[in-house]
C-alpha atoms as a PDB file:
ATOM      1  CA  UNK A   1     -52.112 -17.616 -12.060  1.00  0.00           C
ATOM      2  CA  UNK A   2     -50.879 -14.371 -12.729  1.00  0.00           C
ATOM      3  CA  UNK A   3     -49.288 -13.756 -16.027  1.00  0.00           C
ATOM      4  CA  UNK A   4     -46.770 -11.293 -14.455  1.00  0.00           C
ATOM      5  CA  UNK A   5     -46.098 -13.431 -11.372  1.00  0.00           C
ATOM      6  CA  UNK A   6     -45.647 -16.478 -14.007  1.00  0.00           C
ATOM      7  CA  UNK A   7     -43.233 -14.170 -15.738  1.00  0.00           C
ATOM      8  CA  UNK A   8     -41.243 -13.013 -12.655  1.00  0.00           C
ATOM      9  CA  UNK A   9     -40.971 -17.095 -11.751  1.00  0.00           C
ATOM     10  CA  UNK A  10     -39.686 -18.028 -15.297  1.00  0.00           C
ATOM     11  CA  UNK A  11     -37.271 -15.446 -15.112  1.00  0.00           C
ATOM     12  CA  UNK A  12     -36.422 -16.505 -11.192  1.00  0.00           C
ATOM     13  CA  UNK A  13     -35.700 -20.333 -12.695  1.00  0.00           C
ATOM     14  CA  UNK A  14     -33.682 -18.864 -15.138  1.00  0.00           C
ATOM     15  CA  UNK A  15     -31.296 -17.006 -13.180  1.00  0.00           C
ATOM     16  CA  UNK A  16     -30.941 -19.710 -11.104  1.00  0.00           C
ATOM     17  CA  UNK A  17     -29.606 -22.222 -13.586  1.00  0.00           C
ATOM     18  CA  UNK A  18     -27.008 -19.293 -14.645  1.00  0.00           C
ATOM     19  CA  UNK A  19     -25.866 -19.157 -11.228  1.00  0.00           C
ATOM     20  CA  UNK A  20     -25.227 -22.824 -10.800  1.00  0.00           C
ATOM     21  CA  UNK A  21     -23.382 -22.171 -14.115  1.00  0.00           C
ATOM     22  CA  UNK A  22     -21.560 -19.123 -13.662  1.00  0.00           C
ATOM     23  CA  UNK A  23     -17.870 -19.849 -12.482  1.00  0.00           C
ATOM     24  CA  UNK A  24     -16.816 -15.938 -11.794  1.00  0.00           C
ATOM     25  CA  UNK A  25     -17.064 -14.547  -7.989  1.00  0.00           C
ATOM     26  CA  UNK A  26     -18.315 -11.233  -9.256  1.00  0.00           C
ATOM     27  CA  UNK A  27     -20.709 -12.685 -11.719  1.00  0.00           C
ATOM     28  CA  UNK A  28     -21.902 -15.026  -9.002  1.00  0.00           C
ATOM     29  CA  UNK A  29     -22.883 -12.195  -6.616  1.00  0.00           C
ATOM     30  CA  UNK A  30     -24.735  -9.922  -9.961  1.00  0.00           C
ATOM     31  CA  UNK A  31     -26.599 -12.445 -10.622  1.00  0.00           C
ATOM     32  CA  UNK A  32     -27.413 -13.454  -7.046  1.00  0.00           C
ATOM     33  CA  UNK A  33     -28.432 -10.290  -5.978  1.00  0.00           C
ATOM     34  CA  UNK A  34     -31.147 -10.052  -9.641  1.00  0.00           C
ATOM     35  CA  UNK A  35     -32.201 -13.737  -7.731  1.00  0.00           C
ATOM     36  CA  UNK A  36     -32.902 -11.996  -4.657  1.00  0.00           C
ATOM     37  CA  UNK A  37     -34.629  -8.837  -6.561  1.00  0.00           C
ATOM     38  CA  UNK A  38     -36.794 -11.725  -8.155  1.00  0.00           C
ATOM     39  CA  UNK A  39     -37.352 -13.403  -5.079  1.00  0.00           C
ATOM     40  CA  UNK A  40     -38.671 -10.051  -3.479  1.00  0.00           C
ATOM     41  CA  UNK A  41     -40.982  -9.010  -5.860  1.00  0.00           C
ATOM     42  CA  UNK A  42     -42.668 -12.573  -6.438  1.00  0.00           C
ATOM     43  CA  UNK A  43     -42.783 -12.174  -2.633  1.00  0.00           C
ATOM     44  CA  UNK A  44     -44.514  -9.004  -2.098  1.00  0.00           C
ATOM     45  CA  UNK A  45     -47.015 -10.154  -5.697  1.00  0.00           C
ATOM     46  CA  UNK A  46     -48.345 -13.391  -3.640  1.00  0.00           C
ATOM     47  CA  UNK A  47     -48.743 -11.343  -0.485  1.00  0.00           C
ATOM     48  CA  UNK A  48     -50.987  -9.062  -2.663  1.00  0.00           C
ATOM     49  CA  UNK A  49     -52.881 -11.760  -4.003  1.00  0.00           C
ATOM     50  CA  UNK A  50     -53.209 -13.738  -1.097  1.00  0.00           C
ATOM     51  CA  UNK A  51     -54.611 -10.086   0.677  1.00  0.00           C
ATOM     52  CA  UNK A  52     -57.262  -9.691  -2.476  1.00  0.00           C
ATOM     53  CA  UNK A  53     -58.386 -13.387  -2.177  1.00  0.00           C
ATOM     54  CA  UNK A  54     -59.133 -12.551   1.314  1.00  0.00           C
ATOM     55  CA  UNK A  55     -61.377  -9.232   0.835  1.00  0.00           C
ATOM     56  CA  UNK A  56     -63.166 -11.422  -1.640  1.00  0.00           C
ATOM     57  CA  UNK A  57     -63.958 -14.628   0.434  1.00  0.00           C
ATOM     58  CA  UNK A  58     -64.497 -12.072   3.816  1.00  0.00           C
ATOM     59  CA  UNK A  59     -65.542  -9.120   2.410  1.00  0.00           C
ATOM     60  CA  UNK A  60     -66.535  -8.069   5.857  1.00  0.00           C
ATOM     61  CA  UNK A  61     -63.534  -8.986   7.903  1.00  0.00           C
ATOM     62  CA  UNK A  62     -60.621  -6.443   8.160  1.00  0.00           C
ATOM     63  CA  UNK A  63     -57.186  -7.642   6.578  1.00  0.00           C
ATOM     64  CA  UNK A  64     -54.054  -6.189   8.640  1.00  0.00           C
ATOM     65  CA  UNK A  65     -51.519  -4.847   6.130  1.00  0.00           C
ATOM     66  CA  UNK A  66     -48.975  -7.686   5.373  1.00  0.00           C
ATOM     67  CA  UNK A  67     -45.635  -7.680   6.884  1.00  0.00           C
ATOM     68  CA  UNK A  68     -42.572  -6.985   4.914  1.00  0.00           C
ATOM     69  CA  UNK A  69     -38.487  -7.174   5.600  1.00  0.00           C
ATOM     70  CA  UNK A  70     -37.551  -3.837   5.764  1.00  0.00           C
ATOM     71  CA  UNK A  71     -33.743  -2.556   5.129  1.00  0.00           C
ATOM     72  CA  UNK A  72     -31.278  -1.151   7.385  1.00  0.00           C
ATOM     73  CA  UNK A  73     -28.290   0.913   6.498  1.00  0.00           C
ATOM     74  CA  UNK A  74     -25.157   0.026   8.704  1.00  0.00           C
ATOM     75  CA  UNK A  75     -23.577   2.987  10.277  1.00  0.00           C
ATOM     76  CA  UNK A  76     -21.621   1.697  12.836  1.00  0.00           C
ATOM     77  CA  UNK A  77     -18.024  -0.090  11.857  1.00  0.00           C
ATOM     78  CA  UNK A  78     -14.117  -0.429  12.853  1.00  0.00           C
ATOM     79  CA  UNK A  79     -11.151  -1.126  10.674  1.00  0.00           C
ATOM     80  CA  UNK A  80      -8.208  -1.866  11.167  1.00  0.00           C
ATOM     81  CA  UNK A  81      -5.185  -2.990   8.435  1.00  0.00           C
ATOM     82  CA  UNK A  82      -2.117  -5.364   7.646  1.00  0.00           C
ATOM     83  CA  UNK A  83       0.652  -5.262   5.368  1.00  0.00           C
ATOM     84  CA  UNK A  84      -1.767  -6.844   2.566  1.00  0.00           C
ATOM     85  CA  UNK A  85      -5.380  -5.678   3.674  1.00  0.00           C
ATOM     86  CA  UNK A  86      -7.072  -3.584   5.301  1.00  0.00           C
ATOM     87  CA  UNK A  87     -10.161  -5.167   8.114  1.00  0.00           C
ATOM     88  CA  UNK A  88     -13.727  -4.019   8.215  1.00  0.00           C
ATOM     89  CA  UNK A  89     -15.491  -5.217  11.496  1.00  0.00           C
ATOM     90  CA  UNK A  90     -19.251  -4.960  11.587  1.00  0.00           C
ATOM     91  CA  UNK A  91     -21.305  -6.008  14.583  1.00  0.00           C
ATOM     92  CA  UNK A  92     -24.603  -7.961  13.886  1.00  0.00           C
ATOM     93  CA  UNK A  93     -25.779  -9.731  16.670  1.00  0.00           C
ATOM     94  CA  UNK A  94     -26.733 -13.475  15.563  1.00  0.00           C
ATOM     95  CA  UNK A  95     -25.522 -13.329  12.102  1.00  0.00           C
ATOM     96  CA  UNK A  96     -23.706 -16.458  12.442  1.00  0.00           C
ATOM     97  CA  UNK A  97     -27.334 -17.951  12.613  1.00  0.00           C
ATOM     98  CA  UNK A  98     -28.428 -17.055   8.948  1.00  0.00           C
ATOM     99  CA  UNK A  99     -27.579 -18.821   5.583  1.00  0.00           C
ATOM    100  CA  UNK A 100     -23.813 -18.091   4.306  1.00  0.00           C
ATOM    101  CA  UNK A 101     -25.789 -17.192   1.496  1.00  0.00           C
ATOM    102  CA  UNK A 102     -27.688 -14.442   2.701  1.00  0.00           C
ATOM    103  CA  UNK A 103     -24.500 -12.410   3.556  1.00  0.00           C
ATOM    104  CA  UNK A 104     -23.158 -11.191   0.249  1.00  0.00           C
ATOM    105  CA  UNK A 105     -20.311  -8.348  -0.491  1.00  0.00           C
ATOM    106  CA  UNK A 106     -19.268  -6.923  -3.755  1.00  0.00           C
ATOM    107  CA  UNK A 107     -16.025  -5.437  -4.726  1.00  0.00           C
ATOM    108  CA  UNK A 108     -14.960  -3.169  -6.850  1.00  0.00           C
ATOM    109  CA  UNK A 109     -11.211  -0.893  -7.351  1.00  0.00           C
ATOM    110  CA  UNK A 110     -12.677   1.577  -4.797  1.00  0.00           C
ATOM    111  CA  UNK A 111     -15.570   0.552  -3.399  1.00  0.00           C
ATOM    112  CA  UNK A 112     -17.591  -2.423  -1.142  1.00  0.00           C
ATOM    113  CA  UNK A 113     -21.494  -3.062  -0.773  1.00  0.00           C
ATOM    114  CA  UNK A 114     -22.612  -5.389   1.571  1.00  0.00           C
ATOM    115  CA  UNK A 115     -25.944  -6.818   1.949  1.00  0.00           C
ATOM    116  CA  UNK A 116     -27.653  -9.326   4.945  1.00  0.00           C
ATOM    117  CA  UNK A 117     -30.415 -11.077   4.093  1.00  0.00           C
ATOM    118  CA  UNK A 118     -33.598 -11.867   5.994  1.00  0.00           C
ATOM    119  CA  UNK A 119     -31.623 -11.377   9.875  1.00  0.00           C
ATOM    120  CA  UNK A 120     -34.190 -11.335  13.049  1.00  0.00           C
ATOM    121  CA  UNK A 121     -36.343  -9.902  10.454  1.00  0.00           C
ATOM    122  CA  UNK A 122     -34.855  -7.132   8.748  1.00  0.00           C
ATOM    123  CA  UNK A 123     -31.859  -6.700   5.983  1.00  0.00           C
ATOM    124  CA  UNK A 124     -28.962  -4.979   6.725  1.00  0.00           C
ATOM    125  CA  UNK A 125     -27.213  -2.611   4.063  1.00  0.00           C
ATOM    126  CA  UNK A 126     -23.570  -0.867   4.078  1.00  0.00           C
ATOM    127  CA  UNK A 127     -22.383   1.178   0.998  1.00  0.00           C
ATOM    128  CA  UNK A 128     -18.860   2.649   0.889  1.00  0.00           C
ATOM    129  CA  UNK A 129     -17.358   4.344  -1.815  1.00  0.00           C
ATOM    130  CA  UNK A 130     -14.069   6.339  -2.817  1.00  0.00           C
ATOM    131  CA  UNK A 131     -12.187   3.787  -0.766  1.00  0.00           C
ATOM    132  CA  UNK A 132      -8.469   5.522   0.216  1.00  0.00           C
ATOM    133  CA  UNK A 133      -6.560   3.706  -2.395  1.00  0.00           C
ATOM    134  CA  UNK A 134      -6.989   0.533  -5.218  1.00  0.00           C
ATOM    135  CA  UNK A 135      -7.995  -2.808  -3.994  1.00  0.00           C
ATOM    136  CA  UNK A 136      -8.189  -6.185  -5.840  1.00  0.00           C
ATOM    137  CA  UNK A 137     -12.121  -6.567  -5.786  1.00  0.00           C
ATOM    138  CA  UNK A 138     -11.296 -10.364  -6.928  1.00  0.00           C
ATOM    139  CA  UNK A 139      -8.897 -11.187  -3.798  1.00  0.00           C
ATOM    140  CA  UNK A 140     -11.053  -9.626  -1.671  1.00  0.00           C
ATOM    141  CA  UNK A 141     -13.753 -11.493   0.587  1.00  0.00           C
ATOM    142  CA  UNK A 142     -15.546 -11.530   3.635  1.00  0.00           C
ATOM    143  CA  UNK A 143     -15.780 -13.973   6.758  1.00  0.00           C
ATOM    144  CA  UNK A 144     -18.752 -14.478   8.978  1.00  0.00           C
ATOM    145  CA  UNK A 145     -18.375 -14.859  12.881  1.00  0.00           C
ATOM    146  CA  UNK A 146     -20.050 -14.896  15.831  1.00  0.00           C
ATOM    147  CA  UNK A 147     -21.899 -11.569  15.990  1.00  0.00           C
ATOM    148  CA  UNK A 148     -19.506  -9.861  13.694  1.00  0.00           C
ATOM    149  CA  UNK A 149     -19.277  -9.458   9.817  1.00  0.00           C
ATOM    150  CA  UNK A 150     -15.541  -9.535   8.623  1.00  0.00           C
ATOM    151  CA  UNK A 151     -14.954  -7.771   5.466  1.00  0.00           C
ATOM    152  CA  UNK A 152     -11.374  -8.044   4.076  1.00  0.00           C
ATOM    153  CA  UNK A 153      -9.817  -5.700   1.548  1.00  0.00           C
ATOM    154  CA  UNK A 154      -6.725  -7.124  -0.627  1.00  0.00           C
ATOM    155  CA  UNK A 155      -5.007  -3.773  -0.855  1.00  0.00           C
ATOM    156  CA  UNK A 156      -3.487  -3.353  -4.927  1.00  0.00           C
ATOM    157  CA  UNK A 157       0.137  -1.962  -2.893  1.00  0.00           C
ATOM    158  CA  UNK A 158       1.557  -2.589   0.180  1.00  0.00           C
ATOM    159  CA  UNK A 159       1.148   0.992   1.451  1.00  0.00           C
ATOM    160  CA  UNK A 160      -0.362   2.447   4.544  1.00  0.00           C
ATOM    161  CA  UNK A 161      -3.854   3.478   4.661  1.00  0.00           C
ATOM    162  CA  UNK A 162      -4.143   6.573   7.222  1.00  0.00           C
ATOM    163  CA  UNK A 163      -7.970   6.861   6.261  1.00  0.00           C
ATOM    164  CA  UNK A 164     -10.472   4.612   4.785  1.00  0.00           C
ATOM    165  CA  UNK A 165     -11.771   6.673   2.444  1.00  0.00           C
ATOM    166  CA  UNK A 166     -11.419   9.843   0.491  1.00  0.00           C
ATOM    167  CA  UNK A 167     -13.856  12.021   1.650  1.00  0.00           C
ATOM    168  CA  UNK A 168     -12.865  11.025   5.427  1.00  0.00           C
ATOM    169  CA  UNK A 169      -9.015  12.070   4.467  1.00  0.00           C
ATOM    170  CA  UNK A 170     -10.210  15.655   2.802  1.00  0.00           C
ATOM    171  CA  UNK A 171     -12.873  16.407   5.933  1.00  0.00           C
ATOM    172  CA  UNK A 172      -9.789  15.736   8.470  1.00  0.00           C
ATOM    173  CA  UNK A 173      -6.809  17.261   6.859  1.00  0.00           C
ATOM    174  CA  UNK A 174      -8.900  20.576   6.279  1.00  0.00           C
ATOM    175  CA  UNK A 175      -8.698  20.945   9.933  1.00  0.00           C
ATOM    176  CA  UNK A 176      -5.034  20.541  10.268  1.00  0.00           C
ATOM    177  CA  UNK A 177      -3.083  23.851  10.561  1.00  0.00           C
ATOM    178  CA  UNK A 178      -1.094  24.312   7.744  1.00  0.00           C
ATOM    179  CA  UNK A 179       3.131  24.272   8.562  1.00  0.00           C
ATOM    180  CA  UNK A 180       4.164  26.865   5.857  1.00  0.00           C
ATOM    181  CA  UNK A 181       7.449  28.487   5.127  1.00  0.00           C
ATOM    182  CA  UNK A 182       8.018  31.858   4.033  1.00  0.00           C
ATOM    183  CA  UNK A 183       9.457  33.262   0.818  1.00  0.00           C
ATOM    184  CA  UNK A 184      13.058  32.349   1.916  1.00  0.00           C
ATOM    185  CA  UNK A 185      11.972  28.607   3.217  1.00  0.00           C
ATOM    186  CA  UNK A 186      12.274  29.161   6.722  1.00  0.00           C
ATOM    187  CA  UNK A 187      10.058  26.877   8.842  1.00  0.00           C
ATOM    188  CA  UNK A 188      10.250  28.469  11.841  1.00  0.00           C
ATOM    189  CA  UNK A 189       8.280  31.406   9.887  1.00  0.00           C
ATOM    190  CA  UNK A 190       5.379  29.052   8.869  1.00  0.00           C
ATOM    191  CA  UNK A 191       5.138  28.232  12.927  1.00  0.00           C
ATOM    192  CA  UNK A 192       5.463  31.556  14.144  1.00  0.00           C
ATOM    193  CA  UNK A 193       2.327  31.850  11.607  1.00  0.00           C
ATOM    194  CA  UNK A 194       0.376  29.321  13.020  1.00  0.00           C
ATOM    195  CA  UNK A 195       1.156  30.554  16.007  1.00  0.00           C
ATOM    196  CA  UNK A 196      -0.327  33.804  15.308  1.00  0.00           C
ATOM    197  CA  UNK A 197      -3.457  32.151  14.055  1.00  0.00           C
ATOM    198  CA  UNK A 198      -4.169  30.404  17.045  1.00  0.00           C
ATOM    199  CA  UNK A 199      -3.703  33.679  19.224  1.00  0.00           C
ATOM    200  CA  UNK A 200      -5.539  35.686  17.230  1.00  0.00           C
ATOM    201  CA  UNK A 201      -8.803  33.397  17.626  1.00  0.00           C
ATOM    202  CA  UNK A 202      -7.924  32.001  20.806  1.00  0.00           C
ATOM    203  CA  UNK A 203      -9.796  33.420  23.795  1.00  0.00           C
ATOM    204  CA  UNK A 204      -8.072  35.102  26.802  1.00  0.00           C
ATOM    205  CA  UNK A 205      -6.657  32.281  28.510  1.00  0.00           C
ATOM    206  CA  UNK A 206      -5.204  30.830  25.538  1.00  0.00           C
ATOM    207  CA  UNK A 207      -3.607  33.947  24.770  1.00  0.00           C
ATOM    208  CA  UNK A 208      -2.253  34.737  28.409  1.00  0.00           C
ATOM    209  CA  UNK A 209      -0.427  31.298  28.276  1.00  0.00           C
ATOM    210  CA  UNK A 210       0.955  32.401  25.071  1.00  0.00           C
ATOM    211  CA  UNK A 211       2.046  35.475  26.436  1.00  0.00           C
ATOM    212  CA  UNK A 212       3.864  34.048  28.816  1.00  0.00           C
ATOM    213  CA  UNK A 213       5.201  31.169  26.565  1.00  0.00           C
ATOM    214  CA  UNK A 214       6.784  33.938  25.023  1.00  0.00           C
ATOM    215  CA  UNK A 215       8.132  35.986  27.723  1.00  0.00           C
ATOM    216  CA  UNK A 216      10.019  32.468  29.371  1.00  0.00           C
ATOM    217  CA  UNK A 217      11.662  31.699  25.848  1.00  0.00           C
ATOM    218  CA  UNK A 218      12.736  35.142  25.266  1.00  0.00           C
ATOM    219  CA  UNK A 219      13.973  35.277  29.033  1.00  0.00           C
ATOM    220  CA  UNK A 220      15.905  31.395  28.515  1.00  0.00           C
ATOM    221  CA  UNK A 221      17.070  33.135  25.293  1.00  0.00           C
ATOM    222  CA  UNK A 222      18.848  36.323  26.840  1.00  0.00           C
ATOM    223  CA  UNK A 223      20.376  34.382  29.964  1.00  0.00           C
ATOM    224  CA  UNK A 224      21.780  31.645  27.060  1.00  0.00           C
ATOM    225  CA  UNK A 225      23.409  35.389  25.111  1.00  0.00           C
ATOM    226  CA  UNK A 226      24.541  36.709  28.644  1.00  0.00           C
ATOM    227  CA  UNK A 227      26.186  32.936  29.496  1.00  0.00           C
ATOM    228  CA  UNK A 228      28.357  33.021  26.262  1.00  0.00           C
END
């Protein structure tokens, strides 16, 4: 046998008998994700072998390259939240089927990685970081159902989470108008400079209806002065 591959199997065994050891939900999924590393590589180093024995036994025949599990990166995902956490939904048709153990999520303060294992052939992947606010990685979990990953976040406060993460909060307030005041504090002055903005890139439609917009509140304002 291969000393390396003996190596990589010593050091599978190993790993194994800390995780039937190991107590800790976050040291559980470390060192099941190094047993799934392991697993991989002593995977892909039979594969190899198995391929050479077969050039040397058939040198004339033509091997196909072997098969391997590719990874997928999840894109697609809704959320939705409670008073206490906030709901990641991720479709993934027939995941109920698979081993509870090949769906594994880690936690951290502000971030969640989760990882399918070995489903209708391929692995699935989903990274996201700079969550909006704290969660508590150790209250945290996820829940498998049909066709549909759940991934619940223990928020750290009881707050209201009007983005998931960081990056999505700073992309969509840049787009809001800012509602300034002037020198003095008066509102009205920050619309009227919004306002301006808006006509002054609008096109000509959008700044005929402001015309006129104008025109009807400074007629409803005279007939109000002439009334009194």
């Amino acid at each position: 046998m291969d000393c390396a591959l003996l190596e990589l199997q010593k050091d599978l065994e190993e790993v194994k008998q800390l995780l039937e050891k190991a107590g800790r939900k976050r040291v559980r999924d470390v060192l099941f994700v190094e047993q799934r590393k392991l697993e991989t590589e002593i995977s892909n180093r039979q594969q190899q072998q198995a391929g050479e024995s077969m050039d040397v036994q058939k040198p004339s025949a033509i091997v196909p390259p072997m098969a391997s599990t590719y990874t997928v990166k999840i894109s697609n995902y809704g959320w939705d939240q409670s008073d206490k956490f906030v709901k990641i939904y991720i479709t993934l048709k027939g995941v109920q089927n698979v081993p509870a153990d090949n769906v594994q999520v880690q936690f951290t303060e502000r971030s969640f990685e989760l990882f399918v294992k070995d489903l209708n052939g391929k692995n699935h992947a989903m990274t996201v970081n700079n969550l909006l606010k704290p969660i508590s990685p150790d209250n945290s979990s996820r829940k498998v159902k049909t066709d549909t990953v759940l991934i619940m976040l223990k928020k750290r406060s009881e707050s209201k989470w009007d983005y998931l993460t960081q990056v999505e909060k700073q992309t969509k307030e840049k787009d809001k108008p800012a509602m300034e005041t002037d020198a003095d504090g008066d509102p009205n002055a920050g619309l009227m400079n919004v306002l301006k903005k808006i006509y002054d890139e609008g096109d000509d439609e959008m700044k005929r209806t402001l015309n006129k917009a104008w025109a009807e509140s400074r007629e409803k304002q005279y007939k109000g002065e002439m009334d009194f």
